[in-house]
C-alpha atoms as a PDB file:
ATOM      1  CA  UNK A   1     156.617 -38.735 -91.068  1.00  0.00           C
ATOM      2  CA  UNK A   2     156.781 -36.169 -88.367  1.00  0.00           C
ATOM      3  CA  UNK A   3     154.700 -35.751 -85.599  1.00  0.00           C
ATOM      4  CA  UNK A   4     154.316 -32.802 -83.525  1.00  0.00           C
ATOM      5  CA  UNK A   5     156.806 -31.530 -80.718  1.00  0.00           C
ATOM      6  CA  UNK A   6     155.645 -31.203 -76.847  1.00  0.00           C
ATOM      7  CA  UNK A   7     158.569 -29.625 -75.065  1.00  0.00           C
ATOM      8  CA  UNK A   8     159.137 -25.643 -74.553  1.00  0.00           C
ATOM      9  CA  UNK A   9     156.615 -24.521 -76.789  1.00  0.00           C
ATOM     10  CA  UNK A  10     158.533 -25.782 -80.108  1.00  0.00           C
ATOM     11  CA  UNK A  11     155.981 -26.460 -82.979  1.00  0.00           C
ATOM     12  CA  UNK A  12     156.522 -29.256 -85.630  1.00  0.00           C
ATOM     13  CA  UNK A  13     153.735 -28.591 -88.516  1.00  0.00           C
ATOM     14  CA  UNK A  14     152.684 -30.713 -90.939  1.00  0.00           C
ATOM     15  CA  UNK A  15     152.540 -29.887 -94.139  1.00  0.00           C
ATOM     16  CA  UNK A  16     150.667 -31.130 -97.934  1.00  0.00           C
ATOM     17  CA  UNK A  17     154.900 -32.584 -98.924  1.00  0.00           C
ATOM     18  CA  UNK A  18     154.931 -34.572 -95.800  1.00  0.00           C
ATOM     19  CA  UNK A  19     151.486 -36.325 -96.924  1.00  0.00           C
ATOM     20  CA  UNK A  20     152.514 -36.338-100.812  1.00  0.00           C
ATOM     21  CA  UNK A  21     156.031 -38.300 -99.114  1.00  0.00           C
ATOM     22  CA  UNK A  22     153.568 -40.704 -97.747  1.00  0.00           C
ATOM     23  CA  UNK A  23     151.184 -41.230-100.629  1.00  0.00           C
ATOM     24  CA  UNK A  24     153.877 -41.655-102.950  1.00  0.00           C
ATOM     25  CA  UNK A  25     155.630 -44.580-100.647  1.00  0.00           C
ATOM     26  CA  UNK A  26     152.208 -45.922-100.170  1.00  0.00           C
ATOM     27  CA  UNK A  27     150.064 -45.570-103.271  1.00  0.00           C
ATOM     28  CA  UNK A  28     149.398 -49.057-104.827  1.00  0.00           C
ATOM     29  CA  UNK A  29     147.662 -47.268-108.280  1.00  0.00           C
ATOM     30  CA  UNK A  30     149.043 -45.219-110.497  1.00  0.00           C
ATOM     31  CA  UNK A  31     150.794 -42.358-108.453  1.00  0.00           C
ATOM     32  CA  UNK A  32     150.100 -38.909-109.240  1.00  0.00           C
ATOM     33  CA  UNK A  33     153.306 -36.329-109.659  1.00  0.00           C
ATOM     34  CA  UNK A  34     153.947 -33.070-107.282  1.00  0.00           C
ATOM     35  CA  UNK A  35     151.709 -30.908-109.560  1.00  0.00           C
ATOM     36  CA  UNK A  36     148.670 -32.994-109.919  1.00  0.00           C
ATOM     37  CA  UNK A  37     148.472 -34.073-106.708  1.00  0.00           C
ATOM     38  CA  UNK A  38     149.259 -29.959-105.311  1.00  0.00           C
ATOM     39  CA  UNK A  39     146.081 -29.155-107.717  1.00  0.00           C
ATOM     40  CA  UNK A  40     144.018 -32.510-106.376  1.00  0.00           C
ATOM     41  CA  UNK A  41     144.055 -31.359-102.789  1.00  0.00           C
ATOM     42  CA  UNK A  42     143.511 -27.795-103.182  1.00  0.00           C
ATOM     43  CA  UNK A  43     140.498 -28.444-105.563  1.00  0.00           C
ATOM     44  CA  UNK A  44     139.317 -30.828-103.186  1.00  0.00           C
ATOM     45  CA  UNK A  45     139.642 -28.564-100.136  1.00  0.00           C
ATOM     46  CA  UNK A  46     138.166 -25.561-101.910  1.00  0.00           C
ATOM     47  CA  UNK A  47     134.692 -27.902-102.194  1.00  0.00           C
ATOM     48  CA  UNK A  48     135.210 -28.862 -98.127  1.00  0.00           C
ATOM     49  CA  UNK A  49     135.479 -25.608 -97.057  1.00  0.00           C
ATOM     50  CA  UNK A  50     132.558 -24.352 -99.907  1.00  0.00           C
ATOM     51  CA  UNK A  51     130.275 -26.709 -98.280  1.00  0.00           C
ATOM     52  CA  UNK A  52     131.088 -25.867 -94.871  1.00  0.00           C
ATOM     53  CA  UNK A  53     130.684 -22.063 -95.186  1.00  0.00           C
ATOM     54  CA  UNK A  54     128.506 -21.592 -97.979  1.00  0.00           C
ATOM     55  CA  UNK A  55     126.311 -24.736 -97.105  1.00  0.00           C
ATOM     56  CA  UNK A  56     126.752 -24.563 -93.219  1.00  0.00           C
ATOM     57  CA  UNK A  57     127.938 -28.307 -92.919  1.00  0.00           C
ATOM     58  CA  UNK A  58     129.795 -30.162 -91.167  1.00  0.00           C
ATOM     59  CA  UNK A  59     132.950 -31.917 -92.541  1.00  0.00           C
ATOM     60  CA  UNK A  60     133.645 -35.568 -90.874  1.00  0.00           C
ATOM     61  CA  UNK A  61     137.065 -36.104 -90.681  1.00  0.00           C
ATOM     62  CA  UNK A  62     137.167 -39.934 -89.980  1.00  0.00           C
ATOM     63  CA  UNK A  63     138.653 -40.366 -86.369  1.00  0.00           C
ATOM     64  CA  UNK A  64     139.752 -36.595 -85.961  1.00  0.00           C
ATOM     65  CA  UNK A  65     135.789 -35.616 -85.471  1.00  0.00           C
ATOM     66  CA  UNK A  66     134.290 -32.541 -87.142  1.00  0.00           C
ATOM     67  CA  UNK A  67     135.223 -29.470 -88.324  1.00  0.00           C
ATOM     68  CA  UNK A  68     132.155 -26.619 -88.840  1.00  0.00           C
ATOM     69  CA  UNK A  69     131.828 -23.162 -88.440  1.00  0.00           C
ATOM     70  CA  UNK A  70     130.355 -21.750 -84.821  1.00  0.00           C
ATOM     71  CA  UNK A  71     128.453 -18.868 -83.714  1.00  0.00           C
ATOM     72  CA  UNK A  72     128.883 -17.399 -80.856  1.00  0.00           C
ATOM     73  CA  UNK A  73     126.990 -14.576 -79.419  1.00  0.00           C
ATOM     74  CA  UNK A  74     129.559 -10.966 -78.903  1.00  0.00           C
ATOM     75  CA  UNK A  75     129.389 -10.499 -74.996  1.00  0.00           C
ATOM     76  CA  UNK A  76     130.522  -6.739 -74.242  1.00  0.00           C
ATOM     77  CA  UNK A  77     131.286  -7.359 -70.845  1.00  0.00           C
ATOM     78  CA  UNK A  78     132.387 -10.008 -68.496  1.00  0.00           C
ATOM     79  CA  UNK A  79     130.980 -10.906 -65.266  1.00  0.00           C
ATOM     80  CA  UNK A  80     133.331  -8.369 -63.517  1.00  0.00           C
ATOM     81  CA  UNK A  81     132.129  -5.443 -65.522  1.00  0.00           C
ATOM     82  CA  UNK A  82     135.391  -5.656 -67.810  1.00  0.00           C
ATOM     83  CA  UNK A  83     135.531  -5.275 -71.359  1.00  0.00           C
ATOM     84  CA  UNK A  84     136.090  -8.786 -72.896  1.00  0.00           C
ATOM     85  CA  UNK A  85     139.280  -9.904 -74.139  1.00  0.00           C
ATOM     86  CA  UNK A  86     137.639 -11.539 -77.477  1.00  0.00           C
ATOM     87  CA  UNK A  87     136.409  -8.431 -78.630  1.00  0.00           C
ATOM     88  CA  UNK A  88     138.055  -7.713 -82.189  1.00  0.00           C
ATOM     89  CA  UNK A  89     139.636  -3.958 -82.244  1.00  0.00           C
ATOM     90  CA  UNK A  90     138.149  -2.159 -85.201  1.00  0.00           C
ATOM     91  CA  UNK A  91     141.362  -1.002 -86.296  1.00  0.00           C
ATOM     92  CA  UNK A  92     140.196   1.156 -89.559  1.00  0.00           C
ATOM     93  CA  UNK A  93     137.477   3.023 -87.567  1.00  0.00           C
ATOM     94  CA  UNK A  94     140.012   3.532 -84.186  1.00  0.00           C
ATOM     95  CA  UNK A  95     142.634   4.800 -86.741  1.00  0.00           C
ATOM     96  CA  UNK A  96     140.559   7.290 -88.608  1.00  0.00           C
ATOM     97  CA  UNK A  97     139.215   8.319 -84.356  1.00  0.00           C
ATOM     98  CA  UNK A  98     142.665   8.718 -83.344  1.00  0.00           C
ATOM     99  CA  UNK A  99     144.221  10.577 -86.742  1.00  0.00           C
ATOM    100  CA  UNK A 100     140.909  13.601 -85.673  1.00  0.00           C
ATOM    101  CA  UNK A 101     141.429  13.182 -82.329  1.00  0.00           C
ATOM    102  CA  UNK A 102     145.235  13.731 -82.344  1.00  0.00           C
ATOM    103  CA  UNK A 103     145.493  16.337 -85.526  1.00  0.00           C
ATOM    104  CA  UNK A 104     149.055  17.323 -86.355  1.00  0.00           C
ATOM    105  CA  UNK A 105     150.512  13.876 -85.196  1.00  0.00           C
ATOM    106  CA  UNK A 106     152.286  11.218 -87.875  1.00  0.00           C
ATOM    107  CA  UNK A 107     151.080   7.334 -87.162  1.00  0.00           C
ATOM    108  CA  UNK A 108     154.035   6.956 -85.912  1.00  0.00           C
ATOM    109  CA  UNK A 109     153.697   9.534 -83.152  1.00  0.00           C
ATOM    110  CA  UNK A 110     150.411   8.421 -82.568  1.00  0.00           C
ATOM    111  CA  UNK A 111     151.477   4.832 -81.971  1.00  0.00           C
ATOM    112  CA  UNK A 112     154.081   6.027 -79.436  1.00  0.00           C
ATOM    113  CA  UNK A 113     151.238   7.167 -77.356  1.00  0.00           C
ATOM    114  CA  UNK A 114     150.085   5.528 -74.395  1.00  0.00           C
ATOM    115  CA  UNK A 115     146.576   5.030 -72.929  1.00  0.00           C
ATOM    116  CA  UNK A 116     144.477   5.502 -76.203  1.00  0.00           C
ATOM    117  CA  UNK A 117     140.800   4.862 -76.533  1.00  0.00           C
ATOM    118  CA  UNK A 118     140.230   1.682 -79.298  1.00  0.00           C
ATOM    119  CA  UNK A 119     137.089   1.347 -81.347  1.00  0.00           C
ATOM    120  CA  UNK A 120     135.664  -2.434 -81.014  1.00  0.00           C
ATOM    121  CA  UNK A 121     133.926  -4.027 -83.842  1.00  0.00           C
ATOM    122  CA  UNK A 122     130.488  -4.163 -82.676  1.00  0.00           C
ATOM    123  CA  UNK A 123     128.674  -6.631 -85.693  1.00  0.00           C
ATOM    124  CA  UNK A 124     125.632  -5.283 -86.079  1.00  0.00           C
ATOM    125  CA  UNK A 125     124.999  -6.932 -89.100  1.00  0.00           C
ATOM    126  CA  UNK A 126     125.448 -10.349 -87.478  1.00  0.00           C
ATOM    127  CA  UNK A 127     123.175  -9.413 -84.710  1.00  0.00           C
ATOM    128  CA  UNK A 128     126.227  -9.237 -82.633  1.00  0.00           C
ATOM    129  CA  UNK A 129     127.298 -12.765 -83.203  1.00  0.00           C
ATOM    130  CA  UNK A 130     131.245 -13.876 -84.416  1.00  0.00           C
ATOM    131  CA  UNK A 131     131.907 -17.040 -86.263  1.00  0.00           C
ATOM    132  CA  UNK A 132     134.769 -18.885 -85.928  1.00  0.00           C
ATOM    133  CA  UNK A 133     136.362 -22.340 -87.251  1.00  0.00           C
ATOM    134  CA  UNK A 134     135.296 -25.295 -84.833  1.00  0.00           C
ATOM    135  CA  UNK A 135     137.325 -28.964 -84.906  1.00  0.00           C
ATOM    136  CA  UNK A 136     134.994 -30.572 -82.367  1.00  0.00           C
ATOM    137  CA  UNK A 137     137.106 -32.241 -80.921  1.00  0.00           C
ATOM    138  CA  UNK A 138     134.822 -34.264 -78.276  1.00  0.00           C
ATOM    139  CA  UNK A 139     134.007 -35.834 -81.450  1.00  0.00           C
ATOM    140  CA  UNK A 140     137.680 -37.081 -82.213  1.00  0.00           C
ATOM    141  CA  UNK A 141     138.939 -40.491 -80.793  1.00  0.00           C
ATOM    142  CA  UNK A 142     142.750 -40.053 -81.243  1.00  0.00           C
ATOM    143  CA  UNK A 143     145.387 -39.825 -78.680  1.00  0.00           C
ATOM    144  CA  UNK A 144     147.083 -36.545 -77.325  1.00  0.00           C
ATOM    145  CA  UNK A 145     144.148 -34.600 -79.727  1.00  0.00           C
ATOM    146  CA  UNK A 146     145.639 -31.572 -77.529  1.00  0.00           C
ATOM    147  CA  UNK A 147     148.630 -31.152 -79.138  1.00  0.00           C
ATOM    148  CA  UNK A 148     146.524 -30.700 -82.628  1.00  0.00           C
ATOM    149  CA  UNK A 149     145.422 -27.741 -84.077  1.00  0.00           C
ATOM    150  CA  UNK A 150     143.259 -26.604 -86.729  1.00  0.00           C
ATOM    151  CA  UNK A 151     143.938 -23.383 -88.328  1.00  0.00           C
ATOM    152  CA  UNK A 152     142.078 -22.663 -91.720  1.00  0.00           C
ATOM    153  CA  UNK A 153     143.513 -20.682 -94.767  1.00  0.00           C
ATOM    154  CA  UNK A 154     143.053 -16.910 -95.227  1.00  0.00           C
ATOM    155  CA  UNK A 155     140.715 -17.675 -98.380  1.00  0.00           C
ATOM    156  CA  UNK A 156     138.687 -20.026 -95.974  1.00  0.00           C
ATOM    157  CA  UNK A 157     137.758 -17.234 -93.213  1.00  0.00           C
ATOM    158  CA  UNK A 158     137.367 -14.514 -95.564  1.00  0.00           C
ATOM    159  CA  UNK A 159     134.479 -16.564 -97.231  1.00  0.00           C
ATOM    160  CA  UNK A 160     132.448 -16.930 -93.780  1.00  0.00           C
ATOM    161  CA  UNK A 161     133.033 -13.107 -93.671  1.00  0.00           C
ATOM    162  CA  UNK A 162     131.703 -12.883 -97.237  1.00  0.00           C
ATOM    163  CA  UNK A 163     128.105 -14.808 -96.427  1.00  0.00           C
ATOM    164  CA  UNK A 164     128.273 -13.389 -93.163  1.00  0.00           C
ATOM    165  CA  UNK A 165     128.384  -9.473 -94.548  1.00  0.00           C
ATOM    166  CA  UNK A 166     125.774 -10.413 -97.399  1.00  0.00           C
ATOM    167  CA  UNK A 167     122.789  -8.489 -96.736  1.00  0.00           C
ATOM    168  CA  UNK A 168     120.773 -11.347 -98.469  1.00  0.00           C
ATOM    169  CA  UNK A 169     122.197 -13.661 -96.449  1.00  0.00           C
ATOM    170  CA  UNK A 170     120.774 -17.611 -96.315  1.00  0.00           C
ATOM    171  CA  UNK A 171     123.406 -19.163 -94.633  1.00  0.00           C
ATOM    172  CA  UNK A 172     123.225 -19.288 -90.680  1.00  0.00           C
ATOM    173  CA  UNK A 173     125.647 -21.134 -88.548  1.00  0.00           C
ATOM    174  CA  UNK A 174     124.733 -22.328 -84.703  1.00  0.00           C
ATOM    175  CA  UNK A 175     126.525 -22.216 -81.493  1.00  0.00           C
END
């Protein structure tokens, strides 16, 4: 099994093989094949990550802690009067500013230019709040937890977006 890397910022990830390797070396019942077990996990994550978004709970993960969506309210500014570094640029909106503001110009002009104003999403209907995948990990009790990341799907953060953009909305998450 592989474990991750420290060194000079090398990565070693772990992937859904490395765990089938170990299930089938370790499975004392009848062992499922590549495909089954490919379909298993994904159908089983899909309900996790259902619950956690759709349901706003929180998945225990045995020793690594939780994993739960946060809010977190949008701060404009920091305390020195700076615009924030989390802000998310609004990249449709500053593109459509720009191709107006700079008439004539290909995107490719455009991008060679220096200095340009950017459009920041401003979520107004969040109430100005972001969400964002949380593994708690002052919850987990494993060594070197540092080293770990969590980093959900694509699929998995568009569906927070989804509830979160719903104007019926009955899902709300907490800091």
């Amino acid at each position: 099994m592989e474990y991750l890397k420290r060194g000079k910022g090398e990565k070693s990830d772990i992937t859904k093989y490395d765990f089938f390797s170990y299930y089938r070396k370790n499975a004392k019942l009848t062992k499922l094949e590549r495909k089954e077990y490919s379909r298993f996990l994904k159908e089983l994550l899909v309900e996790y990550s259902e619950a956690i978004v759709l349901e706003a709970l929180e998945l225990k993960i045995g020793k690594l802690g939780y994993i739960r969506v946060q809010s977190k309210k949008l701060n404009f500014f920091n305390k020195k009067g700076k615009l924030q570094k989390s802000l998310k640029v609004d990249w449709q909106a500053t593109w459509k500013y720009w191709e107006t503001k700079y008439e004539g110009k290909t995107r490719d002009e455009i991008t060679e230019l220096k200095n340009k104003k950017v459009i920041y999403h401003q979520n107004n209907h969040t109430n100005q709040e972001f969400y964002r995948h949380l593994w708690d990990k002052a919850t987990a009790i494993v060594k070197f937890k540092r080293f770990y990341r969590f980093k959900p799907s694509r699929q998995y953060s568009r569906l927070i977006a989804k509830v979160a953009k719903d104007p019926n909305r009955k899902t709300f998450y907490y800091g």
